[in-house]
C-alpha atoms as a PDB file:
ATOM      1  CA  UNK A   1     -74.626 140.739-173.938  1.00  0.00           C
ATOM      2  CA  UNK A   2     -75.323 137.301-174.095  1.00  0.00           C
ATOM      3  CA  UNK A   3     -73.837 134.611-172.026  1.00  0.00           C
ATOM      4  CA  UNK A   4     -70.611 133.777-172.308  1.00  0.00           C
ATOM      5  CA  UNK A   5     -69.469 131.183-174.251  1.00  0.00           C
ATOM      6  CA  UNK A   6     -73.512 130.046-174.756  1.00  0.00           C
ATOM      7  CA  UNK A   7     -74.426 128.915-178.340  1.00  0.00           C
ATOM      8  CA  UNK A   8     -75.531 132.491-179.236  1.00  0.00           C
ATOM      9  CA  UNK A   9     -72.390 134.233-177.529  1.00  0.00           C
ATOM     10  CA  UNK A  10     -70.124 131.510-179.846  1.00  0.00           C
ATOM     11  CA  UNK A  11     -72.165 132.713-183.142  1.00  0.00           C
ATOM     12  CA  UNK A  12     -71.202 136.369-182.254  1.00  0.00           C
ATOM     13  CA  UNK A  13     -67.765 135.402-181.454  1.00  0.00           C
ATOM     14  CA  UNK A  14     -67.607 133.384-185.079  1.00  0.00           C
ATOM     15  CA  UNK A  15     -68.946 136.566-186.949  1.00  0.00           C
ATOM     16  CA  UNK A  16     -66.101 138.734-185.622  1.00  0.00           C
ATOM     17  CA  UNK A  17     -63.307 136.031-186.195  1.00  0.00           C
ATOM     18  CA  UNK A  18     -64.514 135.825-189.376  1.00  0.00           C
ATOM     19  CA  UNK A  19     -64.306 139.812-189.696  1.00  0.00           C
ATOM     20  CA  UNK A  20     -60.901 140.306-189.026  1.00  0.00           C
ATOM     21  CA  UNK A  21     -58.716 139.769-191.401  1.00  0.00           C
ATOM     22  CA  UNK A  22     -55.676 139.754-189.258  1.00  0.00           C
ATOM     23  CA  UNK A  23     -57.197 136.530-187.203  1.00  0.00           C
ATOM     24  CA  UNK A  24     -59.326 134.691-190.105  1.00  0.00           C
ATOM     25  CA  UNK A  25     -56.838 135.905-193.045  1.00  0.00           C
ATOM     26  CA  UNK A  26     -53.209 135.403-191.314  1.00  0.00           C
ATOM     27  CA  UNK A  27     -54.579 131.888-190.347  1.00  0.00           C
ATOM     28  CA  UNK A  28     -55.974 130.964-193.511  1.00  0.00           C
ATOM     29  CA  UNK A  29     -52.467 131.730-194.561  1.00  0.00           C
ATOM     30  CA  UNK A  30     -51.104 129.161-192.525  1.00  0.00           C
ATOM     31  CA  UNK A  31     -54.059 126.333-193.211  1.00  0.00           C
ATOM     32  CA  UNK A  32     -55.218 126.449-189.885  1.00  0.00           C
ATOM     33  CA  UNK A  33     -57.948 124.273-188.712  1.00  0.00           C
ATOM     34  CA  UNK A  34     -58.992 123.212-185.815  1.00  0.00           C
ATOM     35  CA  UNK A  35     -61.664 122.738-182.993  1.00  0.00           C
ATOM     36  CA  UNK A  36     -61.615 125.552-180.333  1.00  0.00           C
ATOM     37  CA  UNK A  37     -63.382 124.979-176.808  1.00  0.00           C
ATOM     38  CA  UNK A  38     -63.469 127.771-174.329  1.00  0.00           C
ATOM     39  CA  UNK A  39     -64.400 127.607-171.024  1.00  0.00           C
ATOM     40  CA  UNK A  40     -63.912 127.971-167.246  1.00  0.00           C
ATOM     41  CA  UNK A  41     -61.500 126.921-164.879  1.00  0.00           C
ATOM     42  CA  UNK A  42     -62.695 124.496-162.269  1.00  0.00           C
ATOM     43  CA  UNK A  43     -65.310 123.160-164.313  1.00  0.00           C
ATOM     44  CA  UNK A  44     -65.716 119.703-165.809  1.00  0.00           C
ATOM     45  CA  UNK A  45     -65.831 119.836-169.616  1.00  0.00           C
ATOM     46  CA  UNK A  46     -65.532 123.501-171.657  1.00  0.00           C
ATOM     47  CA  UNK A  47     -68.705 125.227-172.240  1.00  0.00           C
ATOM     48  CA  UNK A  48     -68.058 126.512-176.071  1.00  0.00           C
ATOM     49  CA  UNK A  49     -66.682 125.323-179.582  1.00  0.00           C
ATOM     50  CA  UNK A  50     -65.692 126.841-182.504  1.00  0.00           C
ATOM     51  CA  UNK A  51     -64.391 125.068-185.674  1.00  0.00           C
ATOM     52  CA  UNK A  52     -62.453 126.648-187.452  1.00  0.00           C
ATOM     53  CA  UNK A  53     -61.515 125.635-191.332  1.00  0.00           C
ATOM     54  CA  UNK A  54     -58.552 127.241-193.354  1.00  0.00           C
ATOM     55  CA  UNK A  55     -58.463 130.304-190.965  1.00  0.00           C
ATOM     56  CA  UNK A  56     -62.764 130.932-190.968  1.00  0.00           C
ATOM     57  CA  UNK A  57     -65.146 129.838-188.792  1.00  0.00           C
ATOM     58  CA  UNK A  58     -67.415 127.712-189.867  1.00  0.00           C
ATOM     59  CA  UNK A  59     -69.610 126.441-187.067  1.00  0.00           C
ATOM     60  CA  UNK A  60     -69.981 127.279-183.351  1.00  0.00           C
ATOM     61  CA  UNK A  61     -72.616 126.463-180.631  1.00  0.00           C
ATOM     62  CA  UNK A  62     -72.166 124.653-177.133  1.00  0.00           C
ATOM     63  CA  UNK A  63     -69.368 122.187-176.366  1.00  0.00           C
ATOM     64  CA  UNK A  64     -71.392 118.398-176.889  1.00  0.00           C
ATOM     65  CA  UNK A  65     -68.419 115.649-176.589  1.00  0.00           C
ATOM     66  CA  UNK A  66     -66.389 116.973-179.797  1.00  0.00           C
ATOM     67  CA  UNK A  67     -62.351 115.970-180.150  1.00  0.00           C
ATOM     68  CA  UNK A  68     -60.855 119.280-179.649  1.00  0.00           C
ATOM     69  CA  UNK A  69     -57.423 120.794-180.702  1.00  0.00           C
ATOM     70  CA  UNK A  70     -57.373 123.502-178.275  1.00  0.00           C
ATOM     71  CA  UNK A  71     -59.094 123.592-174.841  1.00  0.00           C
ATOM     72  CA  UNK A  72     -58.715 127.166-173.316  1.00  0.00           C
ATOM     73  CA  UNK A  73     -60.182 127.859-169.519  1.00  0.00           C
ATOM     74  CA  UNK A  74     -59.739 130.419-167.465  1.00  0.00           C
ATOM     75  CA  UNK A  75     -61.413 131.463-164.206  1.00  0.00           C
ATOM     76  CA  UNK A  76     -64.914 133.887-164.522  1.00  0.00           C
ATOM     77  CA  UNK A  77     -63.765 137.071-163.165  1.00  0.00           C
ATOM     78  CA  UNK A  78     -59.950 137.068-165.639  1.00  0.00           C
ATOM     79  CA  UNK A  79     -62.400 136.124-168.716  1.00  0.00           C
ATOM     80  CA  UNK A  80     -64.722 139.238-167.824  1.00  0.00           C
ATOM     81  CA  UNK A  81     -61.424 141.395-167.417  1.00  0.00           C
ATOM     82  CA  UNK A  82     -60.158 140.549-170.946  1.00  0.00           C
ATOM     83  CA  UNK A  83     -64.000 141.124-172.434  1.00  0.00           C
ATOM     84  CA  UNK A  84     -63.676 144.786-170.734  1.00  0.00           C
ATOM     85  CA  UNK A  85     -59.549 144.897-172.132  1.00  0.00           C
ATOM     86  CA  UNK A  86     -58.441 142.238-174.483  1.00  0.00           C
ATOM     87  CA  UNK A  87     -54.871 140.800-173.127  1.00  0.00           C
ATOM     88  CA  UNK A  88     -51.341 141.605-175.165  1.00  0.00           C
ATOM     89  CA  UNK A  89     -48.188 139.498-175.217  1.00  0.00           C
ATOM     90  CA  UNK A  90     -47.327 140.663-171.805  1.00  0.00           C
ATOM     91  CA  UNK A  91     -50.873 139.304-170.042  1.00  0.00           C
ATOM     92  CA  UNK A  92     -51.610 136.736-171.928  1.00  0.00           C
ATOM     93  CA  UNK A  93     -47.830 135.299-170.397  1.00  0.00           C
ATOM     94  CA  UNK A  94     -48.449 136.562-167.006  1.00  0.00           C
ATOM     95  CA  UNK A  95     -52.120 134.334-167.309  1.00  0.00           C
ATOM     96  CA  UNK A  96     -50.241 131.914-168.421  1.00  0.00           C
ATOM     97  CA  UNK A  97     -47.825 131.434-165.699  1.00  0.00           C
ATOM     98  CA  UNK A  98     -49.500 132.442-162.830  1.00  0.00           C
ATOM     99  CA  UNK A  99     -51.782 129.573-163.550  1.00  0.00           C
ATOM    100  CA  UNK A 100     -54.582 131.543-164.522  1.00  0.00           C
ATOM    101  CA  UNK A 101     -55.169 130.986-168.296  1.00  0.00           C
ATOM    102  CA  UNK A 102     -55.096 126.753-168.370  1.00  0.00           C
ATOM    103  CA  UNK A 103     -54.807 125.092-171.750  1.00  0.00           C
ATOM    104  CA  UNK A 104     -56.882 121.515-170.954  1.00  0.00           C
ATOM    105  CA  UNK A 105     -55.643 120.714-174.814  1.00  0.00           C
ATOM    106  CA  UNK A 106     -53.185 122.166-176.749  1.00  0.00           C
ATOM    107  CA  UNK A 107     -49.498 123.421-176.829  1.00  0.00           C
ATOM    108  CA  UNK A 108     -49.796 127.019-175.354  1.00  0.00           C
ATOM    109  CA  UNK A 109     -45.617 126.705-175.716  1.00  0.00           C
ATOM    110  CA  UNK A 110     -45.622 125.898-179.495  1.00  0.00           C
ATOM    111  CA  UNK A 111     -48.404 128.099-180.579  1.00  0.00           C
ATOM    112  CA  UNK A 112     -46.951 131.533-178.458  1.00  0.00           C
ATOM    113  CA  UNK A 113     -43.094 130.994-180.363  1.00  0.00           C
ATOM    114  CA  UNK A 114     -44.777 130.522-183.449  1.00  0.00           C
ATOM    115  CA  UNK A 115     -45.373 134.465-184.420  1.00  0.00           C
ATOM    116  CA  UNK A 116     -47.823 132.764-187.536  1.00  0.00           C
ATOM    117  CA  UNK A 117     -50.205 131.772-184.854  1.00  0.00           C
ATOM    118  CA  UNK A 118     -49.624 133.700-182.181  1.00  0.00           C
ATOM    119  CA  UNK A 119     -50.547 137.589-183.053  1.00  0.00           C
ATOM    120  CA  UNK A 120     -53.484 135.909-184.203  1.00  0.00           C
ATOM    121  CA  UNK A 121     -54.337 134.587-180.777  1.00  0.00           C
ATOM    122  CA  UNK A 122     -53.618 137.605-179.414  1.00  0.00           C
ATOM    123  CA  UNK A 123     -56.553 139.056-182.259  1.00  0.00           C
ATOM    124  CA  UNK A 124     -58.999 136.025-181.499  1.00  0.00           C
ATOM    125  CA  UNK A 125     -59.051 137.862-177.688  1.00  0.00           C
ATOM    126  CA  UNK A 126     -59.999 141.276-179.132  1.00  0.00           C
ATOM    127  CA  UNK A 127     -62.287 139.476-181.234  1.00  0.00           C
ATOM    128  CA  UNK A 128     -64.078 138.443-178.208  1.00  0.00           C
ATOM    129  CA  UNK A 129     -64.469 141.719-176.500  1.00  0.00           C
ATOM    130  CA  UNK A 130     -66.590 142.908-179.785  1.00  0.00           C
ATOM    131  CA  UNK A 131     -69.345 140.415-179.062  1.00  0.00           C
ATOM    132  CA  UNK A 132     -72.164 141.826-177.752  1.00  0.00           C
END
């Protein structure tokens, strides 16, 4: 597996958002767009991006300065856990508010009551664990 969250990691990532219509489809429902980092807790700026347009991705690669919607971190060892065993409802609250899983940008709150976008968070998670 490549590293995560480098350039090549991101491209995997993309492809398998892309593949699953219950993440890329129930979004493009909705018109979502927006730019995604991901990252690490502790550290200084996020170390991934994804852009997503109408539900797909269209570009990914390494974080360089772009406005972001969404800034997601979490600590090393909890992002290798969900890689292994992607989170549900229940973990993904318990991350949440144990302090765990840190949103740098974005409205964790809003997004998680909103069902439209949040099973599909839930899928962008399983999404990652198929990268390889």
């Amino acid at each position: 597996m490549s590293e995560l969250f480098s350039s090549e990691w991101m491209a995997g990532f993309a492809k398998e958002w892309n593949a699953d219509p219950a993440l890329s489809g129930a979004l493009a429902e909705i018109g979502f767009s927006s730019t995604i980092a991901y990252g690490f807790a502790g550290d200084d700026t996020p170390k991934g991006v994804l852009v997503v347009e109408n539900g797909q991705a269209v570009s990914s690669g390494d974080y360089d300065g772009q406005e972001l919607n969404w800034d997601i971190r979490m600590p090393a060892a909890n992002w290798d856990t969900w890689m292994k065993k992607p989170p549900n409802m229940m973990t993904l609250g318990v991350a949440y508010t144990t302090g765990k899983l840190k949103f740098v940008v974005g409205d964790y709150s809003a997004m998680i009551k909103d069902p439209r976008m949040a099973g599909p968070f839930i899928k962008s998670f399983a999404a990652m664990s198929k990268v390889v």
